[in-house]
N, C-alpha and C. Protein backbone atom coordinates (compact mmCIF):
# COMPACT_ATOMS: atom_id res chain seq x y z
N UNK A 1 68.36 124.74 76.23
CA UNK A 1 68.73 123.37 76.49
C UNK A 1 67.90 122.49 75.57
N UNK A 2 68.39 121.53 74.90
CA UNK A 2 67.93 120.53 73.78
C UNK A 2 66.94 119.49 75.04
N UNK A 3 66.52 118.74 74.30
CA UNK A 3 65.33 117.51 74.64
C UNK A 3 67.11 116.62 75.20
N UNK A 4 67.69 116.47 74.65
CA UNK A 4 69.03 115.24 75.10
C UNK A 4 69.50 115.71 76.26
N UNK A 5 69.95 116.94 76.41
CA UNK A 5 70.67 118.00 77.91
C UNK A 5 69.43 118.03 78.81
N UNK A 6 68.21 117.64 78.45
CA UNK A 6 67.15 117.89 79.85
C UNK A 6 66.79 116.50 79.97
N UNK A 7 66.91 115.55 79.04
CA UNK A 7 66.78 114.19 79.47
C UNK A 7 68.00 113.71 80.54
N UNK A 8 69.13 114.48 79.84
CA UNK A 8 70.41 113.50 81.04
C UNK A 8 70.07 114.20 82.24
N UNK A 9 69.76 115.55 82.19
CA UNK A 9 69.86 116.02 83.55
C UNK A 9 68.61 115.51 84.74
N UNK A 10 67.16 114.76 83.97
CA UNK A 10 66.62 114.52 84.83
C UNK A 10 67.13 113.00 85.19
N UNK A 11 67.78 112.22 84.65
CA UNK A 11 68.52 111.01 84.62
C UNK A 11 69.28 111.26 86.01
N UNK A 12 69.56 111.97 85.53
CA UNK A 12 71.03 112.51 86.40
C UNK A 12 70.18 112.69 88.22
N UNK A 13 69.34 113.62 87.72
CA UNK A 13 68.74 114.10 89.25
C UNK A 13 68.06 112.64 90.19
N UNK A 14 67.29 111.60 89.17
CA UNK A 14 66.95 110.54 89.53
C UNK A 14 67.85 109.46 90.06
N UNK A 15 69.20 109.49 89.31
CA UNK A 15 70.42 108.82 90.26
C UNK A 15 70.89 109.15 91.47
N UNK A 16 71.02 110.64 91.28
CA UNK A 16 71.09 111.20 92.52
C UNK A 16 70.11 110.99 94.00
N UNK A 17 68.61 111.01 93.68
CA UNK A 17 67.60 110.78 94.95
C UNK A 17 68.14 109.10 94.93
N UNK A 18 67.97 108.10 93.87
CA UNK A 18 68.54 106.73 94.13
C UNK A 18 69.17 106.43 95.26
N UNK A 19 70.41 107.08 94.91
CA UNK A 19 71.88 106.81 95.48
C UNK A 19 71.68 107.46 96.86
N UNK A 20 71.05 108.90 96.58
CA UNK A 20 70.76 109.18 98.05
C UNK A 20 70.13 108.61 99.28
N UNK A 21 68.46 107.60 98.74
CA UNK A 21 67.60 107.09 99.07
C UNK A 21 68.99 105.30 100.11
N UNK A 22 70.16 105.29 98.86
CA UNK A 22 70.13 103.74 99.26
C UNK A 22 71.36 103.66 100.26
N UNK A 23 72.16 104.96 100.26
CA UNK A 23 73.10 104.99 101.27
C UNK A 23 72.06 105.48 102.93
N UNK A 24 71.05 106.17 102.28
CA UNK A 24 70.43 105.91 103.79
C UNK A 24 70.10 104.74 104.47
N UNK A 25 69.30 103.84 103.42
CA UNK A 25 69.23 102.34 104.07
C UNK A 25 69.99 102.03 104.57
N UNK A 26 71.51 102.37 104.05
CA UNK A 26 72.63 101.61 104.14
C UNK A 26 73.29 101.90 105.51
N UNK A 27 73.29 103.14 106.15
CA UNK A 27 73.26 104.08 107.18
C UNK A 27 71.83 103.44 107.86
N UNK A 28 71.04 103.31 108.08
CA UNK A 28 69.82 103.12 109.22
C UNK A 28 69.84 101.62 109.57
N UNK A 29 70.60 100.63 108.66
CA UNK A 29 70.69 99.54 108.78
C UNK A 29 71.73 99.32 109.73
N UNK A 30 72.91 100.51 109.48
CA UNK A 30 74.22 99.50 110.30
C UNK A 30 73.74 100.16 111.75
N UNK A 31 73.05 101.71 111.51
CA UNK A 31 72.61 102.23 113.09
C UNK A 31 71.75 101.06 113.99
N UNK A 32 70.64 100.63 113.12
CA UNK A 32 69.92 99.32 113.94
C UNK A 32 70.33 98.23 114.53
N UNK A 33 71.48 97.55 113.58
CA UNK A 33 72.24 96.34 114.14
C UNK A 33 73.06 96.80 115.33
N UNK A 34 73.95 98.08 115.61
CA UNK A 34 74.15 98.30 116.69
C UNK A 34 73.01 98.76 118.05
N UNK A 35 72.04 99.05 117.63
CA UNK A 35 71.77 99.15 118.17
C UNK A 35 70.76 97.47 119.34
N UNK A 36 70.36 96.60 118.50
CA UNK A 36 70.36 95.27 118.84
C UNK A 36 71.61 94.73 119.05
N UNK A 37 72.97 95.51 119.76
CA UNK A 37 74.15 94.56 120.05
C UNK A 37 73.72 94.41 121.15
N UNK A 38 74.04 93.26 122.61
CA UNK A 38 74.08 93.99 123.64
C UNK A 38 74.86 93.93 124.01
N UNK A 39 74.69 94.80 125.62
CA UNK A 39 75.74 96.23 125.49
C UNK A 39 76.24 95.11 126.88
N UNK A 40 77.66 94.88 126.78
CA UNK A 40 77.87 94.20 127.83
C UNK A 40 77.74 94.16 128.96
N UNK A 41 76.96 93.41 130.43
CA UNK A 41 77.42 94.28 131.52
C UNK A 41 78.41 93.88 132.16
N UNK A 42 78.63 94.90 133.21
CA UNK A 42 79.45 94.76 134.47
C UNK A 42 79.38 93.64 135.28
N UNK A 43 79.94 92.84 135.40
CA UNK A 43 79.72 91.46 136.47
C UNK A 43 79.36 92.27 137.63
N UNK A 44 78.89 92.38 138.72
CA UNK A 44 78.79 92.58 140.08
C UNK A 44 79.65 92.09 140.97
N UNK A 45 80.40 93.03 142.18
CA UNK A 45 81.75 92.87 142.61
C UNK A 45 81.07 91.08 143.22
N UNK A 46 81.62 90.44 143.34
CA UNK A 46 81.82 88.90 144.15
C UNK A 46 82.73 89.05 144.99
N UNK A 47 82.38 88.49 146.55
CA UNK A 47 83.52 88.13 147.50
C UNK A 47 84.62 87.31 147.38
N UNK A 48 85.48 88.46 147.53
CA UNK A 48 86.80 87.70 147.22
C UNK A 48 86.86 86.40 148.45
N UNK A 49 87.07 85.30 147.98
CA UNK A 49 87.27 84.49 149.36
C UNK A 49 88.49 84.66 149.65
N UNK A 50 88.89 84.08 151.01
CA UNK A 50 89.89 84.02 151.97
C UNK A 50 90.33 82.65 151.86
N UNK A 51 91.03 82.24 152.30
CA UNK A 51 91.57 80.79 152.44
C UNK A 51 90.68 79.49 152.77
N UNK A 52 89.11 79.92 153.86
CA UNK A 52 88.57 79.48 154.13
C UNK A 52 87.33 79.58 153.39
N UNK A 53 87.53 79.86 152.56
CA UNK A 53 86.61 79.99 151.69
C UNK A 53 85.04 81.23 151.72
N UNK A 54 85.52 81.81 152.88
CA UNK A 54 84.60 83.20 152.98
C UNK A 54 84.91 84.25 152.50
N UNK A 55 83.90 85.58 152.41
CA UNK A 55 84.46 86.97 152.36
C UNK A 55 85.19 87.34 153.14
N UNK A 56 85.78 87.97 152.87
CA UNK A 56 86.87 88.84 154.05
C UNK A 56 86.68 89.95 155.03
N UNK A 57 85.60 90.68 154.55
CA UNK A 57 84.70 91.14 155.71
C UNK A 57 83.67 90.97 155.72
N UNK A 58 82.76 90.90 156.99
CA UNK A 58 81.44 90.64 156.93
C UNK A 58 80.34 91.98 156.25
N UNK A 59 81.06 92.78 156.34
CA UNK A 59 80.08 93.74 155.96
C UNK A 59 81.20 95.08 155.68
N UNK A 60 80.36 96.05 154.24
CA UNK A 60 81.22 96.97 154.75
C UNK A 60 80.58 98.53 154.73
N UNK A 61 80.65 99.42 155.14
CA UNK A 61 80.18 100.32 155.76
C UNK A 61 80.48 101.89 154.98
N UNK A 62 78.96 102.40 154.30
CA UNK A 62 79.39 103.96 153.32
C UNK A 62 78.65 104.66 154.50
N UNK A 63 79.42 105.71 154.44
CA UNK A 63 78.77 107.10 154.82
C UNK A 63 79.43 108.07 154.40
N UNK A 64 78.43 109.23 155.23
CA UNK A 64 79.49 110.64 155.04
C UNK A 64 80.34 111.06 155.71
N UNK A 65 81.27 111.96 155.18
CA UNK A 65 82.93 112.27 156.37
C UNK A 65 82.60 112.95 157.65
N UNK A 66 80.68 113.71 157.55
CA UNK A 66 80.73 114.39 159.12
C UNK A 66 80.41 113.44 159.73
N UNK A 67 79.73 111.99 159.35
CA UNK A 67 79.57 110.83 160.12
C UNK A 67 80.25 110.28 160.73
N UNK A 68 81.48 110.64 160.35
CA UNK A 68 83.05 109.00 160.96
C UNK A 68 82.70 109.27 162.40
N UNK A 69 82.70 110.27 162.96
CA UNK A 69 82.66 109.80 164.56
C UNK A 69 81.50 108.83 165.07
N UNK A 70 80.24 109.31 164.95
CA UNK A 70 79.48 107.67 164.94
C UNK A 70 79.48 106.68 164.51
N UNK A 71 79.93 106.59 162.84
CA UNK A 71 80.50 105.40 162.60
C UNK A 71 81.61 104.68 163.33
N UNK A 72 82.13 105.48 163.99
CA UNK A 72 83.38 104.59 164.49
C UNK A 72 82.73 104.21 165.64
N UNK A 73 81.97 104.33 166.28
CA UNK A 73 81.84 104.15 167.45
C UNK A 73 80.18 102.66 167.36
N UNK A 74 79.93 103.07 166.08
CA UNK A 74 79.00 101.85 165.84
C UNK A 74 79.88 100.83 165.28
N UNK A 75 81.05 100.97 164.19
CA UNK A 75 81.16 100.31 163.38
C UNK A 75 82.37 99.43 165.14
N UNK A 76 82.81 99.92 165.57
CA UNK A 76 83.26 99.26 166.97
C UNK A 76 82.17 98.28 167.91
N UNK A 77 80.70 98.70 167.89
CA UNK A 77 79.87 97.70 168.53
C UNK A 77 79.77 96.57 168.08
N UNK A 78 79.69 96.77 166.40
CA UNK A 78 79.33 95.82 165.25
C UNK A 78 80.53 94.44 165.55
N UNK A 79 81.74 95.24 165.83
CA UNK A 79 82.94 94.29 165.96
C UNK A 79 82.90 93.26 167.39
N UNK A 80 82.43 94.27 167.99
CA UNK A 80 82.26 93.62 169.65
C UNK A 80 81.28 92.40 169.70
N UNK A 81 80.07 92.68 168.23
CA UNK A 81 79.30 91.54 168.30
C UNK A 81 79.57 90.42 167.19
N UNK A 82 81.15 90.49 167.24
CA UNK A 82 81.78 89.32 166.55
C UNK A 82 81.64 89.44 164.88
N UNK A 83 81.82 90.79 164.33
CA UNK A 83 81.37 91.37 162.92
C UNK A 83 82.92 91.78 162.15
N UNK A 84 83.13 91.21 161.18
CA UNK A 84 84.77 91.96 160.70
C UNK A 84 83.94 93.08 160.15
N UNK A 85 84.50 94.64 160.04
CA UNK A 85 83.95 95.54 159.91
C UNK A 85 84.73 95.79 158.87
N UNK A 86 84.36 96.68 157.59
CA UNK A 86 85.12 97.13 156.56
C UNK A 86 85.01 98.67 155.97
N UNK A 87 85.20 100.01 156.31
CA UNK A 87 85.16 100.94 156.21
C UNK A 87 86.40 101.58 155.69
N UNK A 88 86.37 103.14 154.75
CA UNK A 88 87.28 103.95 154.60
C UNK A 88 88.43 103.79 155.21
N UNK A 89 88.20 104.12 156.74
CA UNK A 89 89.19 104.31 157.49
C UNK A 89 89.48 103.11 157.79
N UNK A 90 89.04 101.99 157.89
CA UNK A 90 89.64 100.53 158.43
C UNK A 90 90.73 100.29 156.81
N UNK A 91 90.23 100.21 156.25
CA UNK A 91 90.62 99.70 154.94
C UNK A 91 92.08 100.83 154.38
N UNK A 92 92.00 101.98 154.71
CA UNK A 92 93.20 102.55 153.80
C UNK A 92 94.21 102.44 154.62
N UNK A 93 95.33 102.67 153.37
CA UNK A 93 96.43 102.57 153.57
C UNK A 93 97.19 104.08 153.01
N UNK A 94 98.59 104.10 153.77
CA UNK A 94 99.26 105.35 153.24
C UNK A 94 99.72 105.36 151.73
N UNK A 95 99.48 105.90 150.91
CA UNK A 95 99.99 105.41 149.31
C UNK A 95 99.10 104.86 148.15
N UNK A 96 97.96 104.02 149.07
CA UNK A 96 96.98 103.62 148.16
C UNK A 96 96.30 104.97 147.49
N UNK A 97 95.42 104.21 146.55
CA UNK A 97 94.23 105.10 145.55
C UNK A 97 93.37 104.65 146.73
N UNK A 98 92.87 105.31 146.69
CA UNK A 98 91.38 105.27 147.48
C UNK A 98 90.27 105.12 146.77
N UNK A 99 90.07 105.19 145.50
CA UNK A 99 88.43 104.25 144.91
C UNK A 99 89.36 102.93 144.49
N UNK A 100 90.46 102.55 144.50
CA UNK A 100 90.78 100.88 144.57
C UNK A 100 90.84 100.34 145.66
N UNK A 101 91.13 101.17 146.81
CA UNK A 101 90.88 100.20 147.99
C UNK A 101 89.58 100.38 148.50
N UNK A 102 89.01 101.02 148.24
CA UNK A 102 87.25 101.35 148.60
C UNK A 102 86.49 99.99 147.87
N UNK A 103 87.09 100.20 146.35
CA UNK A 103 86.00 99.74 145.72
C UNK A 103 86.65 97.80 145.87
N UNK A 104 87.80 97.47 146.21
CA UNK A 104 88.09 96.23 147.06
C UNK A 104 87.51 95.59 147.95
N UNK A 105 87.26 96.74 149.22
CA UNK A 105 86.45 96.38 149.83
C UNK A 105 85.23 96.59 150.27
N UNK A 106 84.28 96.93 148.88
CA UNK A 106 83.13 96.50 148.89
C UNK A 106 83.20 95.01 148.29
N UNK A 107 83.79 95.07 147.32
CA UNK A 107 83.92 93.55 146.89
C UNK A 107 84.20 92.55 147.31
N UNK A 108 85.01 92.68 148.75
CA UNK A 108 85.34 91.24 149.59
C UNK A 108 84.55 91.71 150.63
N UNK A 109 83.41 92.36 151.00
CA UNK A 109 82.61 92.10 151.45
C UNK A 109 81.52 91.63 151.47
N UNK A 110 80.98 90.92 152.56
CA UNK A 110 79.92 89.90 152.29
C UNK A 110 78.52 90.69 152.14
N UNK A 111 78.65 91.86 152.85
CA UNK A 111 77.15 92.24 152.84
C UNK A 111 77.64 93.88 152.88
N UNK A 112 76.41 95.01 152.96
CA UNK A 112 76.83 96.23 152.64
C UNK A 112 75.56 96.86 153.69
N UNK A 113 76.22 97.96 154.16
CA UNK A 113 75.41 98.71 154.93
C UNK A 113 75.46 100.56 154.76
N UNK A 114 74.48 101.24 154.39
CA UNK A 114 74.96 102.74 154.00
C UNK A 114 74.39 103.44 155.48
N UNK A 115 74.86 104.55 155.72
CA UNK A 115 74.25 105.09 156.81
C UNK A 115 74.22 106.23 156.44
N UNK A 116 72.58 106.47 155.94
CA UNK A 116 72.15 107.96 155.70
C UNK A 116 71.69 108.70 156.05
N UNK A 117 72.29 110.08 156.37
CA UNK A 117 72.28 111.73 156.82
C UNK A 117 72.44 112.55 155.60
N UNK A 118 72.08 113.47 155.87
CA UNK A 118 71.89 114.60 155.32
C UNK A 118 73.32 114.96 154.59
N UNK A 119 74.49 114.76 155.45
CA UNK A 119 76.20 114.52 154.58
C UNK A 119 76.23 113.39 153.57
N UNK A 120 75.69 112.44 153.73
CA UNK A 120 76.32 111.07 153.05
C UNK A 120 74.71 111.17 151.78
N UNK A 121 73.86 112.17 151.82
CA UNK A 121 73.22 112.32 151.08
C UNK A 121 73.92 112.95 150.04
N UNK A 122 74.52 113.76 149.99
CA UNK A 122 75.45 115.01 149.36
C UNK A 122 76.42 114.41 148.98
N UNK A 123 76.89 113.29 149.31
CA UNK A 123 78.75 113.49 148.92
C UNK A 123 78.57 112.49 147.70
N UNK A 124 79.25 112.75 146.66
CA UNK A 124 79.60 112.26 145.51
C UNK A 124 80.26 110.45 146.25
N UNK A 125 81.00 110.57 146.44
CA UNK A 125 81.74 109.14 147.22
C UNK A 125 80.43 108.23 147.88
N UNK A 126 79.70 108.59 148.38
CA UNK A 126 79.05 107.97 149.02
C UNK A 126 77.94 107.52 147.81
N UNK A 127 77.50 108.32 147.09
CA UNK A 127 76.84 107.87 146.27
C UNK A 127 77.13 106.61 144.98
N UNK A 128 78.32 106.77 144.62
CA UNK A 128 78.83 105.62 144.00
C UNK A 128 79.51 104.45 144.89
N UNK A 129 79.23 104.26 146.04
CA UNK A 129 79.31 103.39 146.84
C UNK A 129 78.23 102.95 147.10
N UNK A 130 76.82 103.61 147.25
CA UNK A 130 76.06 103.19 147.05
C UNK A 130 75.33 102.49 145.95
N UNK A 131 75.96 102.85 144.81
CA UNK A 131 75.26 102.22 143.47
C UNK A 131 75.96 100.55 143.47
N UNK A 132 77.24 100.75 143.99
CA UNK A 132 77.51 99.35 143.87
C UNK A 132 77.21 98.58 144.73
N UNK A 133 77.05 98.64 145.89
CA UNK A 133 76.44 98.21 147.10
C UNK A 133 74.86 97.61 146.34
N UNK A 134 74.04 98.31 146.38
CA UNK A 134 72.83 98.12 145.48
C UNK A 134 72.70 97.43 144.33
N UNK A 135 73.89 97.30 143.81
CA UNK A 135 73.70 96.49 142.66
C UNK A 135 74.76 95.13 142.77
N UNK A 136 75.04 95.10 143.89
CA UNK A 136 75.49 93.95 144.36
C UNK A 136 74.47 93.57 144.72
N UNK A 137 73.95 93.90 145.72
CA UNK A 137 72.79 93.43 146.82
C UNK A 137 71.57 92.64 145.43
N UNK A 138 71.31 93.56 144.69
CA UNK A 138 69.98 93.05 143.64
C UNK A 138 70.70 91.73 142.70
N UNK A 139 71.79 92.08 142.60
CA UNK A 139 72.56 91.18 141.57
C UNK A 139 72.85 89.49 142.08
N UNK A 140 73.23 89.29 143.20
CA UNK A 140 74.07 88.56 143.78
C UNK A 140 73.28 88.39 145.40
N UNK A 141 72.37 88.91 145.47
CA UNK A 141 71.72 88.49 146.99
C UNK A 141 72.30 89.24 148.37
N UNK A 142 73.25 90.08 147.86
CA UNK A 142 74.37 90.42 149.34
C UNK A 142 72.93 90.98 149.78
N UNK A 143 72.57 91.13 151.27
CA UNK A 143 72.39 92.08 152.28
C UNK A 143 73.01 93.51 152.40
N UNK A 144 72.10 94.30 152.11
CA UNK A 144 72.15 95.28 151.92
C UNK A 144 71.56 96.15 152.78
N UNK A 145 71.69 97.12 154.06
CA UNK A 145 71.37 97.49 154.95
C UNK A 145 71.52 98.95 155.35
N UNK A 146 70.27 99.99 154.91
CA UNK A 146 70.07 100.77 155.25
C UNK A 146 69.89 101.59 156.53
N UNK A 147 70.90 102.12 156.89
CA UNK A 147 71.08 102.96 158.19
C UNK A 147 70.48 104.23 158.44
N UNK A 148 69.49 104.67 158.98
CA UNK A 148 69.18 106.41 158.95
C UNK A 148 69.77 107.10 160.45
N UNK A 149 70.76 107.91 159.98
CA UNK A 149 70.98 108.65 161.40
C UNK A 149 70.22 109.85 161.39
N UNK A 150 69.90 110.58 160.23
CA UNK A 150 68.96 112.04 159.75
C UNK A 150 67.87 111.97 159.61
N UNK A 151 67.64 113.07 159.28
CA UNK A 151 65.70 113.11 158.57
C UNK A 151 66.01 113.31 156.92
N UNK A 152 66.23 112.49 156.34
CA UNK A 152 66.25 111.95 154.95
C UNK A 152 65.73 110.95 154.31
N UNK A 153 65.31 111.52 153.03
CA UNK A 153 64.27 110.71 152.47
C UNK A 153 64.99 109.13 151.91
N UNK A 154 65.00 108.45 151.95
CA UNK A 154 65.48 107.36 150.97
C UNK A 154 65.82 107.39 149.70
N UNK A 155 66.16 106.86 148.85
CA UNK A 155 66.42 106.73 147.47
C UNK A 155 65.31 105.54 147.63
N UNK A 156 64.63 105.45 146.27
CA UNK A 156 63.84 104.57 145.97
C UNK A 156 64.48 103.33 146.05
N UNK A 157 65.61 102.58 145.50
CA UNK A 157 65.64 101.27 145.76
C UNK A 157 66.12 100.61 147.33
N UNK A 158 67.17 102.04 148.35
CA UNK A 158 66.75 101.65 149.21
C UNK A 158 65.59 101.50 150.35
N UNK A 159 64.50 102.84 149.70
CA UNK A 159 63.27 102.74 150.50
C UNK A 159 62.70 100.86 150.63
N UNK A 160 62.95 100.32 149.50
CA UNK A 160 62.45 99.06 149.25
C UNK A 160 62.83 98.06 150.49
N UNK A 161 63.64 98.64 151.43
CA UNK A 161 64.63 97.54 152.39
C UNK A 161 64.33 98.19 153.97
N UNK A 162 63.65 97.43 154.39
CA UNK A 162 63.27 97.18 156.24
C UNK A 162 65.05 98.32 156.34
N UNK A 163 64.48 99.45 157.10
CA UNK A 163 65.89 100.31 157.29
C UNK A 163 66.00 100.44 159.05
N UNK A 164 67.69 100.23 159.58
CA UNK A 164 67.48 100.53 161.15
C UNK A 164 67.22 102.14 161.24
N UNK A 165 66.79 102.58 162.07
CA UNK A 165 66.22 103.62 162.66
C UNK A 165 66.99 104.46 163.82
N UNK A 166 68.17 104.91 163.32
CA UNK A 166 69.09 105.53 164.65
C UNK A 166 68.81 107.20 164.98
N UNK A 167 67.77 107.41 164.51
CA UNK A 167 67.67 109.15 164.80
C UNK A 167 67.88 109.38 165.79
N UNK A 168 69.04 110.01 166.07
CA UNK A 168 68.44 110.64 167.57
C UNK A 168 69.52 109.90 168.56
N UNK A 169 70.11 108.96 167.86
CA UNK A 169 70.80 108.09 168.80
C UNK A 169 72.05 107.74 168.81
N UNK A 170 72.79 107.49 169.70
CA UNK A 170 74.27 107.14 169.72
C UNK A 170 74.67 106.36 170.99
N UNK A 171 75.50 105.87 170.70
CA UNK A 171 76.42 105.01 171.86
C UNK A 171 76.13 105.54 173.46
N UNK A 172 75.94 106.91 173.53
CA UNK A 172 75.87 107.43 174.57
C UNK A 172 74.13 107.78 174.86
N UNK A 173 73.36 107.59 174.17
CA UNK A 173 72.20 108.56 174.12
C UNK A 173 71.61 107.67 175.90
N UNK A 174 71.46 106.42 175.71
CA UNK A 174 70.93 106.13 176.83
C UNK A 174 69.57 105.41 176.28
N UNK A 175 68.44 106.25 176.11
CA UNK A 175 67.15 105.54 175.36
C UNK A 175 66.82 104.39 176.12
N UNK A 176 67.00 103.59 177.14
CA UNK A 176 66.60 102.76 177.33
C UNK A 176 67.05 101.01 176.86
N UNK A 177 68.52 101.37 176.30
CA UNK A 177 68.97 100.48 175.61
C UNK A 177 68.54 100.37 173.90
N UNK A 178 67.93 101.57 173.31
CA UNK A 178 67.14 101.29 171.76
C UNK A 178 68.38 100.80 170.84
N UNK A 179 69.74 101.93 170.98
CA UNK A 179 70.93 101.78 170.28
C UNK A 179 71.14 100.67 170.40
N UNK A 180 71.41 99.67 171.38
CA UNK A 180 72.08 98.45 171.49
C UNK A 180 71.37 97.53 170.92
N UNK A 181 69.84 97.71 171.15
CA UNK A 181 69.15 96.81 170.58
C UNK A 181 69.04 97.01 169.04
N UNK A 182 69.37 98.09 168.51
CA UNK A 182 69.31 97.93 167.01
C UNK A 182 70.56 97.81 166.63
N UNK A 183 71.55 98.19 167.08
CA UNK A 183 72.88 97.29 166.73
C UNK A 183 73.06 95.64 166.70
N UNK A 184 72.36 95.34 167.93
CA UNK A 184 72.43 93.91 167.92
C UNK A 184 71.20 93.43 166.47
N UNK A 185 70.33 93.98 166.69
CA UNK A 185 69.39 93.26 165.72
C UNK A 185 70.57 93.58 163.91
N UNK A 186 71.12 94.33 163.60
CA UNK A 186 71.54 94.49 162.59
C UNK A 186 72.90 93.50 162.07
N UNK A 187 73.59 93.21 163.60
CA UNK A 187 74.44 92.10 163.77
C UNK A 187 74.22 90.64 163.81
N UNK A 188 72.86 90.41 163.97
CA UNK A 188 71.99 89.16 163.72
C UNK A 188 71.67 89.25 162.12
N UNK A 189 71.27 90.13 161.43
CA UNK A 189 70.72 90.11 160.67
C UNK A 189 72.33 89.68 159.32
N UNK A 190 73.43 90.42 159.77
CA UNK A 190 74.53 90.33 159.14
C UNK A 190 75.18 88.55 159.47
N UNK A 191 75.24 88.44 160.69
CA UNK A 191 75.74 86.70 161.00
C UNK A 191 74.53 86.12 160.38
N UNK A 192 73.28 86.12 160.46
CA UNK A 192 72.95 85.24 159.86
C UNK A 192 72.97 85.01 158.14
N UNK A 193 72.84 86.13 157.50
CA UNK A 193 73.14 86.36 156.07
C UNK A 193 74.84 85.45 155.57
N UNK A 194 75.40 85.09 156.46
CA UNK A 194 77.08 84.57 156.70
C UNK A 194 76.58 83.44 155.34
């Protein structure tokens, strides 16, 4: 190879790292600007108002599917103490999707209550009912109200929230009146949040 064929070729190799060097800039630059976009969020569901200008239920109610029989039988006290109640089973219909009418009525509800056991720990459904519940509640102020019927640990953001205390207890248990009194205190706590 002549002095001219080893001059172009180191020419050559030096365009090459160049060109290589400036499409990377060119590449790390457009990666950065996306990465300073921000990333839009999600509004947080808002109560749909009613005519009168309120939510449409006062509260609405996640658990797990081995729960529905106590839920029904609480989410019935809740009503007795003048509470529109909003649950799975209150809320569906024959034909509907069920995460659009679920996720409806978390949104026209005014406040949110989870009731956690050892089932509603586990179930996929309950857990993304909980995320929005929670991020309503942090977002927008709703009342957000942690129920324990089990021996289960909390999730950290609801550990953060004064939780009622039903171990052990039901409509029937007797206790001395404890059930009624923490139903009622949770029904104060929901009318007054109104």
């Amino acid at each position: 190879m002549d002095t001219t064929g080893l001059l172009l070729s180191a020419v050559g190799a030096v365009a090459g790292v160049v060109s290589a060097y400036f499409a990377y800039v060119a590449v790390r630059h457009q990666l950065s600007r996306r990465r300073r976009r921000p990333v839009p969020s999600v509004a947080p569901p808002e109560p749909v108002p009613s005519a009168e200008g309120v939510a449409r239920y006062d509260v609405f109610v996640s658990y797990g599917r081995e729960d529905a029989d106590w839920v029904g039988s609480f989410a019935a006290r809740l009503r007795e103490a003048g509470l529109n109640v909003a649950y799975d089973e209150v809320v569906s219909r024959p034909g509907e999707i069920r995460v659009h009418t679920v996720e409806a009525a978390i949104r026209e509800a005014a406040h949110g209550l989870l009731v956690f056991s050892a089932a509603s720990m586990s179930s996929g459904w309950v857990r993304q009912e909980y995320a929005a519940l929670m991020q309503s509640s942090i977002e927008s102020g709703r009342l957000f109200i942690p129920v324990v019927v089990g021996d289960v640990e909390l999730p950290e953001f609801a550990a953060t929230r004064y939780f009622a205390d039903f171990r052990g207890l039901d409509d029937r248990s007797g206790h001395d009146g404890v059930y009624e009194r923490r139903v009622d205190e949770i029904a104060r706590a929901l009318l007054h949040g109104r």
